[in-house]
PDB file of N, CA and C in Angstrom:
ATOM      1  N   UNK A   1     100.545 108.320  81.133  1.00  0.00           N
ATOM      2  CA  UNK A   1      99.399 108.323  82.032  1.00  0.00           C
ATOM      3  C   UNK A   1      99.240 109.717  82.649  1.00  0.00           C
ATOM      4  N   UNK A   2      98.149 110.348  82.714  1.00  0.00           N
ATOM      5  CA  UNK A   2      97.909 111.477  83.459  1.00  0.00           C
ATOM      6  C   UNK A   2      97.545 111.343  84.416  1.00  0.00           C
ATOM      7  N   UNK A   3      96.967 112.686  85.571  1.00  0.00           N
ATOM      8  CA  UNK A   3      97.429 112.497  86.844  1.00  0.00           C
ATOM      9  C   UNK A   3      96.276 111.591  87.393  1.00  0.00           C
ATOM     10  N   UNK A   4      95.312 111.427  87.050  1.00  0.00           N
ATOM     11  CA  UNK A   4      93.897 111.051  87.262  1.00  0.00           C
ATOM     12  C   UNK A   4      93.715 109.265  87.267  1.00  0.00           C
ATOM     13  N   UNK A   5      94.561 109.201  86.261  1.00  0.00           N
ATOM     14  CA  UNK A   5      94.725 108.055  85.964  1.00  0.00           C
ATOM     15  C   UNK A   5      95.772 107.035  86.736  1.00  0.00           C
ATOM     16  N   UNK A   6      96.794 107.874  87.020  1.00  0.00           N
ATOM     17  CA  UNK A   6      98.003 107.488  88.379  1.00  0.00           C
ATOM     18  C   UNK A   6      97.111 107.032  89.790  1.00  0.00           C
ATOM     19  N   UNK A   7      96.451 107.969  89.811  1.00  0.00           N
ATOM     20  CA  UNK A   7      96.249 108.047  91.721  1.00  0.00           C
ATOM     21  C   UNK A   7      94.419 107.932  91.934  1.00  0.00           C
ATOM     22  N   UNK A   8      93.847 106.959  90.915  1.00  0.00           N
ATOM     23  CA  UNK A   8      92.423 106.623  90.546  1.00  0.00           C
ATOM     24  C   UNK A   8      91.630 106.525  91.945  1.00  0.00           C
ATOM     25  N   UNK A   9      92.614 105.537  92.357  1.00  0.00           N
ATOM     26  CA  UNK A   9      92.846 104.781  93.507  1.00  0.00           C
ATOM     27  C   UNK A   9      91.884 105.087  94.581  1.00  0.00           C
ATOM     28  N   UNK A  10      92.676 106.582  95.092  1.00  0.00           N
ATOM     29  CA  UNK A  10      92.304 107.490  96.085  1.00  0.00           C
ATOM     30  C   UNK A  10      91.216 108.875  95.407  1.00  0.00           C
ATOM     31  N   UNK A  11      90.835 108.578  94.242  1.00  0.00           N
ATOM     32  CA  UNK A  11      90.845 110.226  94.417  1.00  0.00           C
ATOM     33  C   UNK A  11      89.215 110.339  93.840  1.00  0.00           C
ATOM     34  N   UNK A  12      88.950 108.932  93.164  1.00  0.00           N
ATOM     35  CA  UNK A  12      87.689 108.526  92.915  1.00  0.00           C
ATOM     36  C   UNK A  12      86.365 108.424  94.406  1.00  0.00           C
ATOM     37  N   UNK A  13      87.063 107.760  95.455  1.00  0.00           N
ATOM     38  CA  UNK A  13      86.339 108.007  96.373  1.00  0.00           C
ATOM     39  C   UNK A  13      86.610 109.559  97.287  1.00  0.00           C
ATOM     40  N   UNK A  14      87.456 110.317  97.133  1.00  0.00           N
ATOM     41  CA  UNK A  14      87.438 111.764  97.491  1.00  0.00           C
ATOM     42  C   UNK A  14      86.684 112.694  96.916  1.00  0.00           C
ATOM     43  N   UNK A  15      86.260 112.202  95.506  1.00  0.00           N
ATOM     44  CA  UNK A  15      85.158 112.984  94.746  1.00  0.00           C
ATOM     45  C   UNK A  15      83.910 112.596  95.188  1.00  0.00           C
ATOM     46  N   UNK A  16      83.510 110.926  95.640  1.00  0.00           N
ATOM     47  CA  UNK A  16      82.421 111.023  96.205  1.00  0.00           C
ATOM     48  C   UNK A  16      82.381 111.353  98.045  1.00  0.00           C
ATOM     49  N   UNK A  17      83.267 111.571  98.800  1.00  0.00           N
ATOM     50  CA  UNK A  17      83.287 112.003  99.637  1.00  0.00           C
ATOM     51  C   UNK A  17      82.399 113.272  99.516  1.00  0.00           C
ATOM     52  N   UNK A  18      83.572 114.201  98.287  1.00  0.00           N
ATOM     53  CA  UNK A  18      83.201 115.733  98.176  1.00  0.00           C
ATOM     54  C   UNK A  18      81.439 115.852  97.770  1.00  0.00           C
ATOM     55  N   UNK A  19      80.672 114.923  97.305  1.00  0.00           N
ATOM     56  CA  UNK A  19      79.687 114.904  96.626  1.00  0.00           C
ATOM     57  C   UNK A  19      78.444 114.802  98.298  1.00  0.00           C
ATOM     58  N   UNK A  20      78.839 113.471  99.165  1.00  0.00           N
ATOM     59  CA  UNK A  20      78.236 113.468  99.829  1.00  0.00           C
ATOM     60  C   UNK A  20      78.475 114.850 101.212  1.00  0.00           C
ATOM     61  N   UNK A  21      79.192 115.183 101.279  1.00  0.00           N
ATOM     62  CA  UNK A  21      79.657 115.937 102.316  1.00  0.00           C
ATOM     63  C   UNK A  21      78.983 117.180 102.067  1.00  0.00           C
ATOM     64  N   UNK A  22      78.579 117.465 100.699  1.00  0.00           N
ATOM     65  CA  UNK A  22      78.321 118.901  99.904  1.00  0.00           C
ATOM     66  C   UNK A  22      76.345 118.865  99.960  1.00  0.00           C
ATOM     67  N   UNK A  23      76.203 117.654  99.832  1.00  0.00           N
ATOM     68  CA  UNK A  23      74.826 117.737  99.709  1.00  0.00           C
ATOM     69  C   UNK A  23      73.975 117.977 101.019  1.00  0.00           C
ATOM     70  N   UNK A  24      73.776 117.986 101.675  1.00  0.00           N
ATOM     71  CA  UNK A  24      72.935 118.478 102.889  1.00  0.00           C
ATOM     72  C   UNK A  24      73.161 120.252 103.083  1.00  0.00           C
ATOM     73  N   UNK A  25      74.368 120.410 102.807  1.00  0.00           N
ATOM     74  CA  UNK A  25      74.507 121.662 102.911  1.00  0.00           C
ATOM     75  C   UNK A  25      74.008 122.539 101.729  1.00  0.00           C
ATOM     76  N   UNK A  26      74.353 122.019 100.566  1.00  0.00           N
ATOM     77  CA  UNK A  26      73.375 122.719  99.388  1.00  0.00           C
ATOM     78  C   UNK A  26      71.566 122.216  99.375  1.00  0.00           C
ATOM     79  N   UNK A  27      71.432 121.500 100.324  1.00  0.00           N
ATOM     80  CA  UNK A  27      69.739 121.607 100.198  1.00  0.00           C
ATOM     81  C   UNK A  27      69.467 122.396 101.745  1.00  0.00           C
ATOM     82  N   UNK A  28      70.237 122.956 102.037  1.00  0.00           N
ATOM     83  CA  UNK A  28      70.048 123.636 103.320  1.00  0.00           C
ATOM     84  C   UNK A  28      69.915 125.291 102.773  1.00  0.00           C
ATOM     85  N   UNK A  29      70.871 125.152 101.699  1.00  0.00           N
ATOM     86  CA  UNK A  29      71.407 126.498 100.811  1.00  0.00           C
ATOM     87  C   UNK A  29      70.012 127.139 100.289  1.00  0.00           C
ATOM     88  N   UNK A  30      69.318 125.845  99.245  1.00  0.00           N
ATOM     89  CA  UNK A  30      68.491 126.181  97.997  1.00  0.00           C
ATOM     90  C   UNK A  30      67.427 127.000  98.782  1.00  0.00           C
ATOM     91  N   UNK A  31      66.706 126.527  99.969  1.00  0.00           N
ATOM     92  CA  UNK A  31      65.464 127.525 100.223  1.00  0.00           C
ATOM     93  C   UNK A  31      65.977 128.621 100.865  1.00  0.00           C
ATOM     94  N   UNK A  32      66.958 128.956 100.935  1.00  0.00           N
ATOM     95  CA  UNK A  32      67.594 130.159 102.006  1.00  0.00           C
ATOM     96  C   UNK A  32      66.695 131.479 100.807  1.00  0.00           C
ATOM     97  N   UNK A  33      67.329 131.541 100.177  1.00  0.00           N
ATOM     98  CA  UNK A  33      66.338 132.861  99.553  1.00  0.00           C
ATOM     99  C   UNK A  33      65.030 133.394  99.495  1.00  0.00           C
ATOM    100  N   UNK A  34      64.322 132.686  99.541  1.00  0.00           N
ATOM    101  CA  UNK A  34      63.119 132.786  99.634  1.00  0.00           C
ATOM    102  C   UNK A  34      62.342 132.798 100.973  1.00  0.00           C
ATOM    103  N   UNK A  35      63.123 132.493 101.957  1.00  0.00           N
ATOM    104  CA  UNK A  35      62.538 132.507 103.578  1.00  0.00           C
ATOM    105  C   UNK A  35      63.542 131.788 104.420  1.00  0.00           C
ATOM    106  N   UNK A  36      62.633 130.869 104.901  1.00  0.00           N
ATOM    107  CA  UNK A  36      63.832 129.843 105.763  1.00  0.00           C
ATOM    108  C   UNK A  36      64.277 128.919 105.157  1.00  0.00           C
ATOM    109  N   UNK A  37      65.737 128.461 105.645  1.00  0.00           N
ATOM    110  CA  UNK A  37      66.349 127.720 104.500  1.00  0.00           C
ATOM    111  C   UNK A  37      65.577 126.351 105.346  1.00  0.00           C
ATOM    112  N   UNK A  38      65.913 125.487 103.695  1.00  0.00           N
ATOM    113  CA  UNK A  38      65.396 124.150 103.941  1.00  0.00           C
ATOM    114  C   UNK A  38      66.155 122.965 105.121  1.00  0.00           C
ATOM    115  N   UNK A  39      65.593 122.675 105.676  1.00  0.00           N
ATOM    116  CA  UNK A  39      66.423 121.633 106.950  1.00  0.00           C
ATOM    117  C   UNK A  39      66.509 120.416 106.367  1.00  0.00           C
ATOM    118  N   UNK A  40      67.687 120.040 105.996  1.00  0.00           N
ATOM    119  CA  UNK A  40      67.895 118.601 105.609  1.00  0.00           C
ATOM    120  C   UNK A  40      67.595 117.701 106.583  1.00  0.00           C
ATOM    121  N   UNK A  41      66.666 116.216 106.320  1.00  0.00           N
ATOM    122  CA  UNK A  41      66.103 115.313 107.385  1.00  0.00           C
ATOM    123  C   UNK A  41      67.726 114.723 107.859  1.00  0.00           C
ATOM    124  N   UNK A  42      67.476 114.523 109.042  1.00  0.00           N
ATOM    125  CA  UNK A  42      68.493 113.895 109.994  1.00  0.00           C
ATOM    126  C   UNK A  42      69.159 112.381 109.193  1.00  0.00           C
ATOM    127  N   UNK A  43      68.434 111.881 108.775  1.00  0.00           N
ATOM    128  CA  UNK A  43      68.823 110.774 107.983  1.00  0.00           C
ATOM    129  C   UNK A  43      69.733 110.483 106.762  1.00  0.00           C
ATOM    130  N   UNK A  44      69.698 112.562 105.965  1.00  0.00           N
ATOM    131  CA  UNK A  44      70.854 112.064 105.256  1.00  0.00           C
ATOM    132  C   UNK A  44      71.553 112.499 106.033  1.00  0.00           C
ATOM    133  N   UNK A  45      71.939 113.232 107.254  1.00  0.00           N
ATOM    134  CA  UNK A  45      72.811 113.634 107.299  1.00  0.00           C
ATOM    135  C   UNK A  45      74.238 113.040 108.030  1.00  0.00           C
ATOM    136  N   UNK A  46      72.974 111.675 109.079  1.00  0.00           N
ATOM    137  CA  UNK A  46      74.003 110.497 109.107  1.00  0.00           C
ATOM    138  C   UNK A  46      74.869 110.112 108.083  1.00  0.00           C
ATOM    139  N   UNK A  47      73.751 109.873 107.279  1.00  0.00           N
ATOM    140  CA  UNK A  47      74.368 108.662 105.662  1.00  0.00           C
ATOM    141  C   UNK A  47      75.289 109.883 105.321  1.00  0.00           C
ATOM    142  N   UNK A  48      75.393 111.059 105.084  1.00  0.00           N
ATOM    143  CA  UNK A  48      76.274 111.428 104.990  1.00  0.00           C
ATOM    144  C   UNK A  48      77.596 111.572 105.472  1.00  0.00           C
ATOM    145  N   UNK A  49      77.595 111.683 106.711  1.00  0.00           N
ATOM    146  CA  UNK A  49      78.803 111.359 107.719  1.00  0.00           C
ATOM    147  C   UNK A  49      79.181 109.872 107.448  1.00  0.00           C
ATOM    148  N   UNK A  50      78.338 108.923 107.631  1.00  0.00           N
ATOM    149  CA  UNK A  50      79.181 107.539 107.539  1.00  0.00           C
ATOM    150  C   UNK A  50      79.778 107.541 106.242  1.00  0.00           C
ATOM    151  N   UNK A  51      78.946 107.921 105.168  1.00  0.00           N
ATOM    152  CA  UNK A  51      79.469 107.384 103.945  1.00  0.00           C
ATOM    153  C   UNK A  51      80.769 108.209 103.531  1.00  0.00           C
ATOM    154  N   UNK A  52      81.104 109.805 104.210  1.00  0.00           N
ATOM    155  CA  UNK A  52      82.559 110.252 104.382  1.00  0.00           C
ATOM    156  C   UNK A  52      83.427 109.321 105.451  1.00  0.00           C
ATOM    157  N   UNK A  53      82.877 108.715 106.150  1.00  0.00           N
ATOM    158  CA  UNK A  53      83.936 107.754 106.747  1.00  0.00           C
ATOM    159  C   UNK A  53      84.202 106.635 105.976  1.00  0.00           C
ATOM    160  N   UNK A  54      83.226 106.015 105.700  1.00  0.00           N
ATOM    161  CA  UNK A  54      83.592 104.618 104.425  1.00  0.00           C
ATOM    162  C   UNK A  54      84.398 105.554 103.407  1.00  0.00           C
ATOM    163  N   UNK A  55      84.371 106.263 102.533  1.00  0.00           N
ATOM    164  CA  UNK A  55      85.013 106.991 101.829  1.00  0.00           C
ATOM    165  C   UNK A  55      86.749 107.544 102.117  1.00  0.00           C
ATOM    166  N   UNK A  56      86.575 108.001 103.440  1.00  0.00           N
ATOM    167  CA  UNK A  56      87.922 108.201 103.796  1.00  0.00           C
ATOM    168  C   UNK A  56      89.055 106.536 104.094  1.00  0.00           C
ATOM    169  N   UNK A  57      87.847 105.410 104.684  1.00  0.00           N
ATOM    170  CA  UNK A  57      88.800 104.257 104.321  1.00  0.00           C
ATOM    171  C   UNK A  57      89.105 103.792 103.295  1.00  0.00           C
ATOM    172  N   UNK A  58      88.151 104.203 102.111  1.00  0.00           N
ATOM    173  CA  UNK A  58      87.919 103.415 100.616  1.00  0.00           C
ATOM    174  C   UNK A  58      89.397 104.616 100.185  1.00  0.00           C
ATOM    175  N   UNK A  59      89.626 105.584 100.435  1.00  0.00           N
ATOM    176  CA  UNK A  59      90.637 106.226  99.567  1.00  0.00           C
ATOM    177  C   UNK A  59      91.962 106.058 100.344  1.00  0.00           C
ATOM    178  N   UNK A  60      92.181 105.718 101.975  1.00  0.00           N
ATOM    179  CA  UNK A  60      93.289 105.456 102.102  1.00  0.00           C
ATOM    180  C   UNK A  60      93.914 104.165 101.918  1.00  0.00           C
ATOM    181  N   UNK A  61      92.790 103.205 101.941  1.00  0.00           N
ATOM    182  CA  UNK A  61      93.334 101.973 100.787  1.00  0.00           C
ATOM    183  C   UNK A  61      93.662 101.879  99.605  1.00  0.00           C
ATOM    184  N   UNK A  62      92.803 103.127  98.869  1.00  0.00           N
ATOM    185  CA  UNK A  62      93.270 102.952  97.436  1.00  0.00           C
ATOM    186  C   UNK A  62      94.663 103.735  97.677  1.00  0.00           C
ATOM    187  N   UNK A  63      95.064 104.888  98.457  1.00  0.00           N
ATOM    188  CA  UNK A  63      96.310 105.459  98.661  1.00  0.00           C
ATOM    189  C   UNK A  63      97.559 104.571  98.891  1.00  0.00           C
ATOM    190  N   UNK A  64      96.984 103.476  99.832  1.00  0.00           N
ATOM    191  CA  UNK A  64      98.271 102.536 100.061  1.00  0.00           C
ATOM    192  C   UNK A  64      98.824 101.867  99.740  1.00  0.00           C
ATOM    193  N   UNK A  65      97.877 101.667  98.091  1.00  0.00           N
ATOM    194  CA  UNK A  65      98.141 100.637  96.808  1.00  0.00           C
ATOM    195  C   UNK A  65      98.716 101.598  96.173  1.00  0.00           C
ATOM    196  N   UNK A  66      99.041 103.148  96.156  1.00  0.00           N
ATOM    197  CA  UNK A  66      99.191 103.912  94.902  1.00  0.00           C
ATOM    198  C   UNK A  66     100.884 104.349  95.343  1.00  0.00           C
ATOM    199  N   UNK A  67     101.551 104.030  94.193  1.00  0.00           N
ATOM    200  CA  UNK A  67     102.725 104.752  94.791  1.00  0.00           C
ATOM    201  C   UNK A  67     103.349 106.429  94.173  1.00  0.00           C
ATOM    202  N   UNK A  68     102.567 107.294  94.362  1.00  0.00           N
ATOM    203  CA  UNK A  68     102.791 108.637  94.032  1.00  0.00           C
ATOM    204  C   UNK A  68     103.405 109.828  94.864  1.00  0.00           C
ATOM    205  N   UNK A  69     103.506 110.443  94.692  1.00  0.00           N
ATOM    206  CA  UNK A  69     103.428 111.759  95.636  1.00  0.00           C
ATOM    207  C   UNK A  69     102.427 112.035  96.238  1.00  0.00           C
ATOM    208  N   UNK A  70     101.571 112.318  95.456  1.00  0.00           N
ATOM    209  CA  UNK A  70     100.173 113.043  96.224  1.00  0.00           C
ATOM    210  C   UNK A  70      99.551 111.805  96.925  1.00  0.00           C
ATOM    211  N   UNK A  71      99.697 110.699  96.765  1.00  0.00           N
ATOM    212  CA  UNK A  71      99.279 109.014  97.676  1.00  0.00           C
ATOM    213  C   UNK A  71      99.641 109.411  98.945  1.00  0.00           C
ATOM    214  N   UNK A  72     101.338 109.600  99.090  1.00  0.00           N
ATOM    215  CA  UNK A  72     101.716 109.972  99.655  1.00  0.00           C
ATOM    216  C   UNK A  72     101.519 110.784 101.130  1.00  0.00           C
ATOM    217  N   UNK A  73     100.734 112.023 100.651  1.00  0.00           N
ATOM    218  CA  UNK A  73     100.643 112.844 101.274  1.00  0.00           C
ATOM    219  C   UNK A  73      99.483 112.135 101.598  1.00  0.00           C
ATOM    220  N   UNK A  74      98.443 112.198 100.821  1.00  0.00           N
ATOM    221  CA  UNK A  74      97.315 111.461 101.463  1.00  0.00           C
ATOM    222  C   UNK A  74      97.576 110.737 102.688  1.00  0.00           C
ATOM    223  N   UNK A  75      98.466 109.469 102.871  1.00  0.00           N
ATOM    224  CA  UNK A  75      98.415 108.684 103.480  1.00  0.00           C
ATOM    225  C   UNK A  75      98.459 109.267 105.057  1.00  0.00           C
ATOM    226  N   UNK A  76      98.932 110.414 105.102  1.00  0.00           N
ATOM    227  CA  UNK A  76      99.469 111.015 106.082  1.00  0.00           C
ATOM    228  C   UNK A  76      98.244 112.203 106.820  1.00  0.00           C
ATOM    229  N   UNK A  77      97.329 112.969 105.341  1.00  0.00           N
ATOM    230  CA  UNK A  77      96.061 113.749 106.417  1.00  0.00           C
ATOM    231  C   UNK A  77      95.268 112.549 106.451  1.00  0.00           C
ATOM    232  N   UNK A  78      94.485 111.960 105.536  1.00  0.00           N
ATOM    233  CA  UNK A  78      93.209 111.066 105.803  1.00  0.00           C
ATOM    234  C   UNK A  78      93.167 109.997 106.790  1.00  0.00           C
ATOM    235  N   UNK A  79      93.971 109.318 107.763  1.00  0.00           N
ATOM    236  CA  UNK A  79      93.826 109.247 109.008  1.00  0.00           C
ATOM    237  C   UNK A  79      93.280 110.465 109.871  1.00  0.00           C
ATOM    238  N   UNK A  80      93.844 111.522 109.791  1.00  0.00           N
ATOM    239  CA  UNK A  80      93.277 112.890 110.896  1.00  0.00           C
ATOM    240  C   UNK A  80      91.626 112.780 110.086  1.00  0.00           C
ATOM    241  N   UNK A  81      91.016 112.902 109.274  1.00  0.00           N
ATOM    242  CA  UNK A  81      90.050 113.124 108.537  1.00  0.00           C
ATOM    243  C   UNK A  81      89.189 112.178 109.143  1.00  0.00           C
ATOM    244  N   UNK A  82      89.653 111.034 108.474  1.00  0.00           N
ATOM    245  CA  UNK A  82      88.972 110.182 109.284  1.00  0.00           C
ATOM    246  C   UNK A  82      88.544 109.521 110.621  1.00  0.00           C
ATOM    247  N   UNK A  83      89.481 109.996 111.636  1.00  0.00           N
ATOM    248  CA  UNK A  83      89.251 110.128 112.887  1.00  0.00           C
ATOM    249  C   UNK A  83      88.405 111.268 113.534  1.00  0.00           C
ATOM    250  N   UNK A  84      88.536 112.098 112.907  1.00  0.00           N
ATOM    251  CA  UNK A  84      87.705 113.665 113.006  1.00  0.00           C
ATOM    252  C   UNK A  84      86.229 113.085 112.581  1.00  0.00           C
ATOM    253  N   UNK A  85      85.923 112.401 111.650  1.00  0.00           N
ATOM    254  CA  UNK A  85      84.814 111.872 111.556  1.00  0.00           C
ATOM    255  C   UNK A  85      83.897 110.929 112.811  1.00  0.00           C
ATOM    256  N   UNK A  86      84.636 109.702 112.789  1.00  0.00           N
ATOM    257  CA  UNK A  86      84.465 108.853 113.664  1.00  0.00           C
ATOM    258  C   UNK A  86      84.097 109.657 114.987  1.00  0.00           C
ATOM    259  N   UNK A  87      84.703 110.999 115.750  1.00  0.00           N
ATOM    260  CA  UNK A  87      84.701 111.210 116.661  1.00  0.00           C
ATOM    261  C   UNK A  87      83.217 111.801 116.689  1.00  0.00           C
ATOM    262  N   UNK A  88      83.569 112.824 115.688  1.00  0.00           N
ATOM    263  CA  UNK A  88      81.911 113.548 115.198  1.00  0.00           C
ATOM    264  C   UNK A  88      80.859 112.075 115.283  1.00  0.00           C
ATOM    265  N   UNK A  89      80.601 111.481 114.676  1.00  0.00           N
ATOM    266  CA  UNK A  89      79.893 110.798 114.669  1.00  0.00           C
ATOM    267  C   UNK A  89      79.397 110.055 116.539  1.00  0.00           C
ATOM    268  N   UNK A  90      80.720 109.888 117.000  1.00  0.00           N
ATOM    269  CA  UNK A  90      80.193 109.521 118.340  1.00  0.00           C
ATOM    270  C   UNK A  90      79.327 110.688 119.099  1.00  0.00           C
ATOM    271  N   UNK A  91      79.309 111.658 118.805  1.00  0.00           N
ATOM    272  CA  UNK A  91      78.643 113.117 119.582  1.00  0.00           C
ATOM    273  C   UNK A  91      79.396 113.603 120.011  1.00  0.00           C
ATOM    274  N   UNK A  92      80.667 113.861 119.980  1.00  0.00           N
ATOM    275  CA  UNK A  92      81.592 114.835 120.826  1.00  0.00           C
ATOM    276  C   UNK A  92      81.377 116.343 120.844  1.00  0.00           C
ATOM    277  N   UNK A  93      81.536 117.093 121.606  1.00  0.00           N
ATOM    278  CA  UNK A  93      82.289 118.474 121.346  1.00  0.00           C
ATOM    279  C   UNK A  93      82.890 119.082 120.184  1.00  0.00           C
ATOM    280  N   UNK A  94      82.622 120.048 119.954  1.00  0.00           N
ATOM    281  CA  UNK A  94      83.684 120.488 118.703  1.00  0.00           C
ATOM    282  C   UNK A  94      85.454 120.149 119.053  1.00  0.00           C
ATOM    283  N   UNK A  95      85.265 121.161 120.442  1.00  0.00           N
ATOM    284  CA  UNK A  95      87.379 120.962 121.213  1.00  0.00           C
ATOM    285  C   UNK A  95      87.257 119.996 121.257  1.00  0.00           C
ATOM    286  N   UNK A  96      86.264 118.517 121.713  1.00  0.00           N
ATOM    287  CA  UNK A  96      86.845 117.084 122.191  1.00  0.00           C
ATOM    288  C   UNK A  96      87.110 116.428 120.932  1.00  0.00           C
ATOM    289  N   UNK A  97      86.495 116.762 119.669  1.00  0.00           N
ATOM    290  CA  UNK A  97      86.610 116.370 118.148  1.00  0.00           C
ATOM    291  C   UNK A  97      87.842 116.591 117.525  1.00  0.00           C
ATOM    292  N   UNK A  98      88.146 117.981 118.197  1.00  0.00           N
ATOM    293  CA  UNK A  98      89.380 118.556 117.534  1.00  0.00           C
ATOM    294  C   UNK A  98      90.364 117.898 118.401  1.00  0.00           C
ATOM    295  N   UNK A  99      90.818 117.929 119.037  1.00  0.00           N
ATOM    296  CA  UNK A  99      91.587 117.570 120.439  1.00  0.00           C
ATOM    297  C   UNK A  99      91.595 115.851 120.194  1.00  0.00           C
ATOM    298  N   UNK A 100      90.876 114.809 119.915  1.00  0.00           N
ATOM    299  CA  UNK A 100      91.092 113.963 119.693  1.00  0.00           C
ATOM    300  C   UNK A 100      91.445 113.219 118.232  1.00  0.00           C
ATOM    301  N   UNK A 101      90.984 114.107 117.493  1.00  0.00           N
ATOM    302  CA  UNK A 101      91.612 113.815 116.013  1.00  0.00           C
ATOM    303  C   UNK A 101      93.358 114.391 116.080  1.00  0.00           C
ATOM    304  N   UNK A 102      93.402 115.251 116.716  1.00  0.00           N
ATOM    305  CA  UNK A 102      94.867 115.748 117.119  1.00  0.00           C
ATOM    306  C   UNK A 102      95.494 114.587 117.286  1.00  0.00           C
ATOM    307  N   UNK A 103      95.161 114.259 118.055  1.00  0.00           N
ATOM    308  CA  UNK A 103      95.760 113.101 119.572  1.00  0.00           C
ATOM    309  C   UNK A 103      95.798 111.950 118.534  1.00  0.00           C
ATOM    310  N   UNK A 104      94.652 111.540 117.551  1.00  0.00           N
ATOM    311  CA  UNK A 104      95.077 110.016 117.235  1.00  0.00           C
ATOM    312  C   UNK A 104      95.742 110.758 116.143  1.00  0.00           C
ATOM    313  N   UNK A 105      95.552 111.549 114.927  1.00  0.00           N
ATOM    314  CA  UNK A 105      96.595 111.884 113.949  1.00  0.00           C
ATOM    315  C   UNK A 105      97.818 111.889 114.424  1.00  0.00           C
ATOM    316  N   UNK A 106      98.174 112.248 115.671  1.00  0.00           N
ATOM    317  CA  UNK A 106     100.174 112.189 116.057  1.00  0.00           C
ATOM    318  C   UNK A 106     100.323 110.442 116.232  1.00  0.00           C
ATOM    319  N   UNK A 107      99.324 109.989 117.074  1.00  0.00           N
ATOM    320  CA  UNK A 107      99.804 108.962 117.366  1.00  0.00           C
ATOM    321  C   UNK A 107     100.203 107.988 116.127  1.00  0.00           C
ATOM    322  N   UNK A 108      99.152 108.363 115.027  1.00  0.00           N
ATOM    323  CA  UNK A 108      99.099 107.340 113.791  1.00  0.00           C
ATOM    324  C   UNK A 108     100.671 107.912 112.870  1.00  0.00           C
ATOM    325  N   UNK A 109     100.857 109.228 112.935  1.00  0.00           N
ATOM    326  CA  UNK A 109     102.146 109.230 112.435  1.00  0.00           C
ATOM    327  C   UNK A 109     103.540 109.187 112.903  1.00  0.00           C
ATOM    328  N   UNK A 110     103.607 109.007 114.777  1.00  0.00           N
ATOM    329  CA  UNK A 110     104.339 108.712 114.904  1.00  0.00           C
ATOM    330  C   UNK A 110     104.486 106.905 114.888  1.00  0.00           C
ATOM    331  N   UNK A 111     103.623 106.054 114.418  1.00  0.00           N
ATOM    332  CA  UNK A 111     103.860 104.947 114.209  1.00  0.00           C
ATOM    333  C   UNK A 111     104.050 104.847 112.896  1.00  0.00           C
ATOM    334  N   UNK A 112     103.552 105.712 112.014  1.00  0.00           N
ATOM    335  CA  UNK A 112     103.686 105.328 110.560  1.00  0.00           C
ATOM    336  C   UNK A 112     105.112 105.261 110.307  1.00  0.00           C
ATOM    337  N   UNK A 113     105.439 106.454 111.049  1.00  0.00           N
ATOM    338  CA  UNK A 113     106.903 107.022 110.513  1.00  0.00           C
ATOM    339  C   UNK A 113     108.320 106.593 111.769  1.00  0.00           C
ATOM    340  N   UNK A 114     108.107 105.787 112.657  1.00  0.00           N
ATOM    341  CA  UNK A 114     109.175 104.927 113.373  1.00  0.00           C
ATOM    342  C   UNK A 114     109.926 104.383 113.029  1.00  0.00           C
ATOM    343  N   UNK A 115     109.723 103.009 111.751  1.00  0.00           N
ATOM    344  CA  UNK A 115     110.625 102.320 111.377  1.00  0.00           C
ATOM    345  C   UNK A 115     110.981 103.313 110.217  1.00  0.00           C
ATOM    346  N   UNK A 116     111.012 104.571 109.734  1.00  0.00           N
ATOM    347  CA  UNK A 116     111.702 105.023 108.240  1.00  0.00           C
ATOM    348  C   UNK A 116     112.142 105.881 108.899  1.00  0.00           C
ATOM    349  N   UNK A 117     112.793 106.859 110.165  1.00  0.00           N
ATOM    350  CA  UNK A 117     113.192 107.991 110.635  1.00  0.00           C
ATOM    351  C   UNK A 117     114.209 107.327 111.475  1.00  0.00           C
ATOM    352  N   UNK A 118     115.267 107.910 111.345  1.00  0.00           N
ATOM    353  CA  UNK A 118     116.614 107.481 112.350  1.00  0.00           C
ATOM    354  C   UNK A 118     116.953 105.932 112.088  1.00  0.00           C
TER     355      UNK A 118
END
């Protein structure tokens, strides 16, 4: 089995993460040359944010079914990712975004990792 095929799981919805996350910003890109760049309508740019949050749960489930290395690691940023989202999405601050994805990423790994340390 190759690597693609190991860790399907997670990595199928990280490609459409990467797909939605990329698009508002490349139609923001395309008219930049020619004058003012194009303003993506507000509407995808929700659907874009939620659908990187559905995405970040759709791949740390498929992560928690996968038993690899790179699952692994996953299991451990895409909580911060996904909380960084969620926060964005409520309207925060950039520092209150950052500062609270901080705050729940420790908290989520110091529970992940309690019962396997000491």
């Amino acid at each position: 089995m190759n690597y693609f095929e190991r860790n399907q799981r997670w990595l199928a919805p990280l490609m459409a993460i990467l797909v939605l996350s990329t698009t508002p910003l490349l139609m923001g890109i395309i008219g930049a040359a020619d004058g003012p760049a194009f303003e993506p309508p507000k509407w995808m740019i929700l659907l874009s944010q939620v659908g990187i949050a559905l995405g970040c749960f759709s791949a740390g489930l498929g992560a928690a079914f996968t038993n690899t290395l790179s699952a692994d690691i996953i299991k451990v940023v895409l909580p911060g990712i996904g909380a960084g989202m969620v926060l964005m999405l409520a309207g925060l601050t950039l520092q209150l975004t950052l500062a609270g994805t901080v705050l729940l990423w420790a908290i989520f790994v110091f529970f992940s990792l309690r019962g396997r340390v000491g």
